[in-house]
Protein backbone atom coordinates (compact mmCIF):
# COMPACT_ATOMS: atom_id res chain seq x y z
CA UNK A 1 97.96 21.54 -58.49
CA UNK A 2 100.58 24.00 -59.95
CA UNK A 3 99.17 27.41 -59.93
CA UNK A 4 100.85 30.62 -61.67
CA UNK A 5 99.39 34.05 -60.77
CA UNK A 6 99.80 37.25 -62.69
CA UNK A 7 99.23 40.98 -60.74
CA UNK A 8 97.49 43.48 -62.45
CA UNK A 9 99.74 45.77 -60.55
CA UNK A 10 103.24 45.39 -60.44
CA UNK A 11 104.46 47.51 -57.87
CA UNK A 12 105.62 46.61 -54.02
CA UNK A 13 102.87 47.02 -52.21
CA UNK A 14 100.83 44.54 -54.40
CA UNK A 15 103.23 42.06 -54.43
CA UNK A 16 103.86 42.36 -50.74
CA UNK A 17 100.08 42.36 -49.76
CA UNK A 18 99.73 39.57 -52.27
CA UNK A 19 102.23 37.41 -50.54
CA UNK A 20 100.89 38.36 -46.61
CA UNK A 21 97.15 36.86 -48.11
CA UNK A 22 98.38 33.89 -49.47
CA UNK A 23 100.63 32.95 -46.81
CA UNK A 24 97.71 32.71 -45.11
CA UNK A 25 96.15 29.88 -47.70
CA UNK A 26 96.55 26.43 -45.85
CA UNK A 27 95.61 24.75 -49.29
CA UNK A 28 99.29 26.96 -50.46
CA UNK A 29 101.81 24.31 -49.58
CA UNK A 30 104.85 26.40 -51.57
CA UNK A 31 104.70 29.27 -53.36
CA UNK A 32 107.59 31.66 -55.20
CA UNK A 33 107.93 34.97 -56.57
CA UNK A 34 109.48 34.30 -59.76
CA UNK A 35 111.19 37.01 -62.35
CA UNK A 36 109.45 37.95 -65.48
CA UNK A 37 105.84 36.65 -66.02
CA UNK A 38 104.06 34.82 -64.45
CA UNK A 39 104.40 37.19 -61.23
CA UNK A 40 103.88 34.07 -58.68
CA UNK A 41 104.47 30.20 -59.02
CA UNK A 42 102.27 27.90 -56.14
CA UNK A 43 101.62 24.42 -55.16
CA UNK A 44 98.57 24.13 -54.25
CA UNK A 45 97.27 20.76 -52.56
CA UNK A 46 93.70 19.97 -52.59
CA UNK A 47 91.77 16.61 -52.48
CA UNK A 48 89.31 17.15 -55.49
CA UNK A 49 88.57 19.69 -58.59
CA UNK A 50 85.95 21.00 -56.35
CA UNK A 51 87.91 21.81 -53.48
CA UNK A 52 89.99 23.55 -55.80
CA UNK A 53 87.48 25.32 -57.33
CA UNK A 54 86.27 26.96 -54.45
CA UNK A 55 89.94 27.66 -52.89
CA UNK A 56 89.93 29.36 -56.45
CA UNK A 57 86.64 30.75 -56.38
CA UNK A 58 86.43 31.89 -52.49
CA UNK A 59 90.34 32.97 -52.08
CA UNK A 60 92.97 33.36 -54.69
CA UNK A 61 90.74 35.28 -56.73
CA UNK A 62 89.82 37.90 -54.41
CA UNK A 63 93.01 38.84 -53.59
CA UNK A 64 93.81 42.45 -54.40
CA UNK A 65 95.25 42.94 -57.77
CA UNK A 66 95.33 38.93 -58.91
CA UNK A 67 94.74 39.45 -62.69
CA UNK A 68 95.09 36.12 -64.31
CA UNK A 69 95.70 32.88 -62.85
CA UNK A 70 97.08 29.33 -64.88
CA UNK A 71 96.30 26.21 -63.19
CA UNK A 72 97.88 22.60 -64.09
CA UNK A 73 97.28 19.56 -62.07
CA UNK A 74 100.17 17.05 -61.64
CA UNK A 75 99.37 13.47 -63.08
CA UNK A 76 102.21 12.02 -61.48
CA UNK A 77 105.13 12.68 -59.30
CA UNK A 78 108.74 11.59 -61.15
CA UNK A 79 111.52 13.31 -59.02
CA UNK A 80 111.66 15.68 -56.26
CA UNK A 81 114.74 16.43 -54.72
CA UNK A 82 116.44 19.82 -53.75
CA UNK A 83 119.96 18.47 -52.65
CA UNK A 84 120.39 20.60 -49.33
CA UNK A 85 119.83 23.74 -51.18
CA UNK A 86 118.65 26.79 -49.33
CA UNK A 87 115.94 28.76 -50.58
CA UNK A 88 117.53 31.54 -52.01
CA UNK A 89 119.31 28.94 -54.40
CA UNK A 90 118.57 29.06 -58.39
CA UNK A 91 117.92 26.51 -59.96
């Protein structure tokens, strides 16, 4: 599931306490603070729409300062490479 998470707060101590809760998330397999909107992009790997909808439900929404989140599951899987890059790479 590819998640996208907005703040309702914008500021450091949102983002940072935002980042220290769902590093926590064992369902959160990658997630990226990205520039502009949305604040946050996630992977999010769960077996069923139910299981998501409680990770949903139960965690990522009670976060502090989560104001809007986009979810899109993956049909299928075409390419996934990242060529040695580190992560501070764009691209």
């Amino acid at each position: 599931m590819f998640v996208w998470v907005d703040l309702d707060a914008s500021n450091r101590e949102a983002m940072l306490a935002f980042e220290d809760r769902v590093s926590q998330m064992e369902e959160v397999v990658e997630c990226h603070r990205v520039f502009g909107r949305p604040d946050f992009f996630m992977r999010v790997l769960v077996r069923d729409p139910a299981d998501y909808e409680d990770f949903l439900t139960n965690k990522l929404i009670g976060v502090p300062s989560v104001l809007r989140v986009t979810s899109t599951p993956s049909l299928k899987k075409i390419k996934t490479e990242d060529h040695g890059w580190s992560e501070g790479a764009l691209g």
